[in-house]
Protein backbone atom coordinates (compact mmCIF):
# COMPACT_ATOMS: atom_id res chain seq x y z
CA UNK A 1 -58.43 -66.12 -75.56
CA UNK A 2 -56.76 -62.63 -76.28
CA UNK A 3 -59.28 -59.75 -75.46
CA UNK A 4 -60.03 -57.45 -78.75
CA UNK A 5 -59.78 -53.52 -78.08
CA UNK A 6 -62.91 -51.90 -79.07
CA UNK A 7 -63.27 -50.06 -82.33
CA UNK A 8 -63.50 -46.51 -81.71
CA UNK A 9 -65.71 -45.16 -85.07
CA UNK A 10 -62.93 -46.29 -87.85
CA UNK A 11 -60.23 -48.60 -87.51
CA UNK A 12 -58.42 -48.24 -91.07
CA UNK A 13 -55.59 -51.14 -92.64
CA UNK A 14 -53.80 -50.63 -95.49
CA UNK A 15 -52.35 -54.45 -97.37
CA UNK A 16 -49.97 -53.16 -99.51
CA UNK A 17 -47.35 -54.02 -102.21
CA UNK A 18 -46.87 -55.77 -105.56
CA UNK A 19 -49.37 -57.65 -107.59
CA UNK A 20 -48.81 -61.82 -106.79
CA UNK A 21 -48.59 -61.32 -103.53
CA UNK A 22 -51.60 -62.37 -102.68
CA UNK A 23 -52.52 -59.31 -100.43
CA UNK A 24 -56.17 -58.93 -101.28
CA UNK A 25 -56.49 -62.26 -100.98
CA UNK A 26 -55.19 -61.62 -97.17
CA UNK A 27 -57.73 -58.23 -96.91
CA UNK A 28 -60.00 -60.62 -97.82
CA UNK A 29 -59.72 -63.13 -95.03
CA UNK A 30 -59.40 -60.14 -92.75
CA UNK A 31 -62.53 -58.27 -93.82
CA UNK A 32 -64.14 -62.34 -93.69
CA UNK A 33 -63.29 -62.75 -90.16
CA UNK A 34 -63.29 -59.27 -89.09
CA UNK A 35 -67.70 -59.03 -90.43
CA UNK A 36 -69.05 -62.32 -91.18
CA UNK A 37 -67.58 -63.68 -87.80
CA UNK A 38 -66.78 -61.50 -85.28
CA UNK A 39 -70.02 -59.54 -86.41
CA UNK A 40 -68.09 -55.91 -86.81
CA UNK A 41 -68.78 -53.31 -89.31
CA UNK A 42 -66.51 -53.75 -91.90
CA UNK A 43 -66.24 -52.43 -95.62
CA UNK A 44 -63.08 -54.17 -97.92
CA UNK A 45 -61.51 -52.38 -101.27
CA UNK A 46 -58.91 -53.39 -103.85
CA UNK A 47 -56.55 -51.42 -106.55
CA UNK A 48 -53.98 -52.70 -108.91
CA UNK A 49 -51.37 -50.92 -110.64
CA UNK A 50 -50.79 -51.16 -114.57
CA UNK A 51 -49.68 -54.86 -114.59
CA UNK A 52 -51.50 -57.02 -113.09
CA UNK A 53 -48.21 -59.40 -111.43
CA UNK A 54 -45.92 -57.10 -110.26
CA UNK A 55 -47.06 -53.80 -110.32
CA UNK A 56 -48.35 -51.86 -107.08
CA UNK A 57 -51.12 -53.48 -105.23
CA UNK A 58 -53.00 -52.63 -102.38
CA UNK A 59 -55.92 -53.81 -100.39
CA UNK A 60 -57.96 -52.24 -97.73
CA UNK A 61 -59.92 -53.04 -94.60
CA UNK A 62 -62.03 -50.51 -92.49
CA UNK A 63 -63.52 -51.74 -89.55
CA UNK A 64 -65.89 -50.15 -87.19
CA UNK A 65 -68.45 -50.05 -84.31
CA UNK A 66 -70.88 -48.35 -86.36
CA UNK A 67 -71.95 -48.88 -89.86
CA UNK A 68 -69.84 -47.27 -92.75
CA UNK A 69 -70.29 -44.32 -94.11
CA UNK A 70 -66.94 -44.46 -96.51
CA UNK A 71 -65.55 -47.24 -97.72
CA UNK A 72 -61.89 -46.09 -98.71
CA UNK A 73 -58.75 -45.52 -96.10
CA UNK A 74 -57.89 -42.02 -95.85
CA UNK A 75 -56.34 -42.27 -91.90
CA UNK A 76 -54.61 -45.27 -91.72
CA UNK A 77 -53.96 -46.61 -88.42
CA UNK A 78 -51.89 -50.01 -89.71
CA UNK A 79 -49.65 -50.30 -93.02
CA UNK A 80 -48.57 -53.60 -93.85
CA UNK A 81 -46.00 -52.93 -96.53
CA UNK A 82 -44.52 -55.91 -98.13
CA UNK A 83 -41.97 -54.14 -100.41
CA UNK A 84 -40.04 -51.01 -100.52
CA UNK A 85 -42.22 -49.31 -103.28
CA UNK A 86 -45.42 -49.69 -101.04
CA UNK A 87 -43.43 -48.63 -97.76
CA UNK A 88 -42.15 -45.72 -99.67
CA UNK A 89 -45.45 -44.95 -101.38
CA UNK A 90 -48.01 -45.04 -98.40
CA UNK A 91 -46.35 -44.61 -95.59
CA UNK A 92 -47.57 -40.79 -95.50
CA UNK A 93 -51.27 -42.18 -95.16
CA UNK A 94 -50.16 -43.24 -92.33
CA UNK A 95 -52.22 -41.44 -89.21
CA UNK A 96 -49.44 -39.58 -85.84
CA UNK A 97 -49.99 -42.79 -83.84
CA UNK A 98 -50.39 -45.71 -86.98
CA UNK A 99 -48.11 -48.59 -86.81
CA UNK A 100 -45.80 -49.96 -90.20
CA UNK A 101 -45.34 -53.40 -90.60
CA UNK A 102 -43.01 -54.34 -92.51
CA UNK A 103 -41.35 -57.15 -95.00
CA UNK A 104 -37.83 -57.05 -93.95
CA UNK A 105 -36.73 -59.31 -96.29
CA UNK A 106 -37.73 -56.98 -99.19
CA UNK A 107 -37.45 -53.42 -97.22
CA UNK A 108 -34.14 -52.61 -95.89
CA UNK A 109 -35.23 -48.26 -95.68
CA UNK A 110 -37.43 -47.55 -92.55
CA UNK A 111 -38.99 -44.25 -92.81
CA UNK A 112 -40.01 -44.14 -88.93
CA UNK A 113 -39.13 -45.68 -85.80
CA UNK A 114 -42.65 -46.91 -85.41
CA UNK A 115 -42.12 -49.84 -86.91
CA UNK A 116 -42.46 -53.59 -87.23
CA UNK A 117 -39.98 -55.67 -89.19
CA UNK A 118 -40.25 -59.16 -89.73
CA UNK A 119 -39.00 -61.01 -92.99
CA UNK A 120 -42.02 -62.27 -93.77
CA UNK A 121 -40.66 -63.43 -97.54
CA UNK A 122 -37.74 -64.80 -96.00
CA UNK A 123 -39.49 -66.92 -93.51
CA UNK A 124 -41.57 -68.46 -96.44
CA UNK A 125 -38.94 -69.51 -98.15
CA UNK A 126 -36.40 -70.76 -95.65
CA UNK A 127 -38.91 -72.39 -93.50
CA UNK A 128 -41.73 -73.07 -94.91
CA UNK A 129 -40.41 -73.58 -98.57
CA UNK A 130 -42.92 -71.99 -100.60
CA UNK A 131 -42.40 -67.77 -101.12
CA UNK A 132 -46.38 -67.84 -101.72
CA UNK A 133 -47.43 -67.81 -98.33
CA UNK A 134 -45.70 -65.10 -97.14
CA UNK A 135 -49.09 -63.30 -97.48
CA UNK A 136 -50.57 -65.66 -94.42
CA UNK A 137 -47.07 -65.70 -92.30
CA UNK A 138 -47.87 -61.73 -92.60
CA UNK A 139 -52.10 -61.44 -91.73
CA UNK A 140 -51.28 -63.83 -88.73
CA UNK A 141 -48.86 -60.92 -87.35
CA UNK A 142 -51.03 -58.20 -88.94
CA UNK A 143 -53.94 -60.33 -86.94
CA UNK A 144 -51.89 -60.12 -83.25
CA UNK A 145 -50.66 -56.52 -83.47
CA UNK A 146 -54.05 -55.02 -84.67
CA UNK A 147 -56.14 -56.87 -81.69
CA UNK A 148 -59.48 -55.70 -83.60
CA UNK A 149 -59.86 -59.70 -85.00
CA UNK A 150 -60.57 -62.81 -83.09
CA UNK A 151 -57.42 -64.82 -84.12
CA UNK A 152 -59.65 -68.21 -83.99
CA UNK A 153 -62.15 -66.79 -86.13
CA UNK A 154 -58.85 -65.64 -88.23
CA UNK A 155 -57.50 -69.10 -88.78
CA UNK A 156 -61.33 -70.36 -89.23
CA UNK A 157 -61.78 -67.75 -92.32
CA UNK A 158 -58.30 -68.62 -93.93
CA UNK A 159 -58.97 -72.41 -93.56
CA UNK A 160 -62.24 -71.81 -95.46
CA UNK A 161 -60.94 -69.32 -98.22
CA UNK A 162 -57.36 -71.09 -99.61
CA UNK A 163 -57.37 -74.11 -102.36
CA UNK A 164 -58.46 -76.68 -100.65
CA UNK A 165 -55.17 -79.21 -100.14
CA UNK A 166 -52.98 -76.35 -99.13
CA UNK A 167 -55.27 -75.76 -95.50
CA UNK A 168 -52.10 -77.35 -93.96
CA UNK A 169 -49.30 -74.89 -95.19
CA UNK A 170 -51.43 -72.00 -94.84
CA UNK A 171 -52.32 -72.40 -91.43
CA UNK A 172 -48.52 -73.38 -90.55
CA UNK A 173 -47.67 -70.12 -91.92
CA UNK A 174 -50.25 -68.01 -90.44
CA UNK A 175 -49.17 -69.62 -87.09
CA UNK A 176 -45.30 -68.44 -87.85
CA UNK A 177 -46.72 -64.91 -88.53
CA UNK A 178 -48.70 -64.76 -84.80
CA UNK A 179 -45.63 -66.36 -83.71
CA UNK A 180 -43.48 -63.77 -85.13
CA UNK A 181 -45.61 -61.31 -83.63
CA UNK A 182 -45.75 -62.38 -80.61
CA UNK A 183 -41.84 -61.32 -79.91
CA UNK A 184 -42.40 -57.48 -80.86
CA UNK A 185 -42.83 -55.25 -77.77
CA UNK A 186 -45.85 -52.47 -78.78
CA UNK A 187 -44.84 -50.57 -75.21
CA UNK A 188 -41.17 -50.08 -76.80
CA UNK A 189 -42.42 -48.09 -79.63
CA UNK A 190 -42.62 -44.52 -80.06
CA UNK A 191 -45.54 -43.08 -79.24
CA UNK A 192 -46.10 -40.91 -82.78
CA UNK A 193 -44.89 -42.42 -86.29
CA UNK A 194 -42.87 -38.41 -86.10
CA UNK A 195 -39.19 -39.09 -84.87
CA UNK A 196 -38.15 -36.44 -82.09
CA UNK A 197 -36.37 -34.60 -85.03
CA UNK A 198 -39.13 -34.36 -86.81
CA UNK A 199 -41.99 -33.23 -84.29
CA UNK A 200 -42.10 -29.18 -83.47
């Protein structure tokens, strides 16, 4: 089994881009497995834009070691953006040393060199054959990179959230997504999400 860092006070994610997505339905299973089975602190909010499909969306997660004294993501130490209006729009909530992850099928601008790309959308489709579960494909990788989630317990609170008859392709595509993961070096990363230009 993977070891899990420890949660230093706050550990803040941001799910983020456009309504039908299905991200809060992935903060969801995060904040599911991160508190009802792992047995952390955790606190989950939603927002939508003006239109309910297609309009900005984002979901949070904050996790901790001790209980919660604010429920909303100010510091964020993980972004998942899943389309170039989110990456654009949040990235600068984004704490020095937070990590992007993004959709590369949907953003082609990077913003830092901190970054995770994998074409989460495109892997969906091509593969898997259904654009809807890109939203699993990305909390499996958002569930290996963060290492504050058991990824058993993970699966375990997916299986038991999704329409029951699509366990199957849900669980395929959360695999893909730790898969996907699994190839991206953390150590090769800059240190700060500031490029060398950038820091003073």
């Amino acid at each position: 089994m993977r070891p899990m860092k420890a949660i230093r006070q706050r550990y803040e994610i941001r799910f983020s881009g456009s309504g039908g997505q299905g991200l809060i339905t992935a903060a969801v299973i995060f904040a599911e497995a991160a508190g009802v089975y792992d047995g952390k602190f955790v606190c989950q909010t939603q927002s939508y834009g003006p239109e309910a499909r297609g309009g900005r969306s984002k979901a949070e997660v904050v996790l901790s070691d001790s209980p919660i004294d604010y429920p909303k993501a100010l510091n964020l130490d993980l972004l998942l953006a899943m389309n170039q209006v989110a990456c654009d729009a949040y990235f600068f909530d984004l704490n020095a040393s937070g990590l992007l992850i993004v959709d590369s099928t949907l953003v082609e601008q990077y913003p830092t060199s901190r970054i995770i790309p994998i074409p989460f959308t495109g892997i969906a489709r091509d593969e898997l054959g259904r654009e809807m579960v890109a939203n699993m494909i990305a909390l499996g990788a958002v569930g290996h990179l963060c290492h504050r989630v058991t990824l058993e317990n993970l699966e375990k609170a997916l299986l038991n959230r999704v329409p029951k008859g699509t366990e199957k392709l849900n669980q395929e595509a959360f695999r893909r997504g730790v898969e996907e993961a699994e190839k991206c070096n953390l150590q090769d990363l800059p240190r700060s999400i500031l490029t060398e230009t950038d820091e003073v």
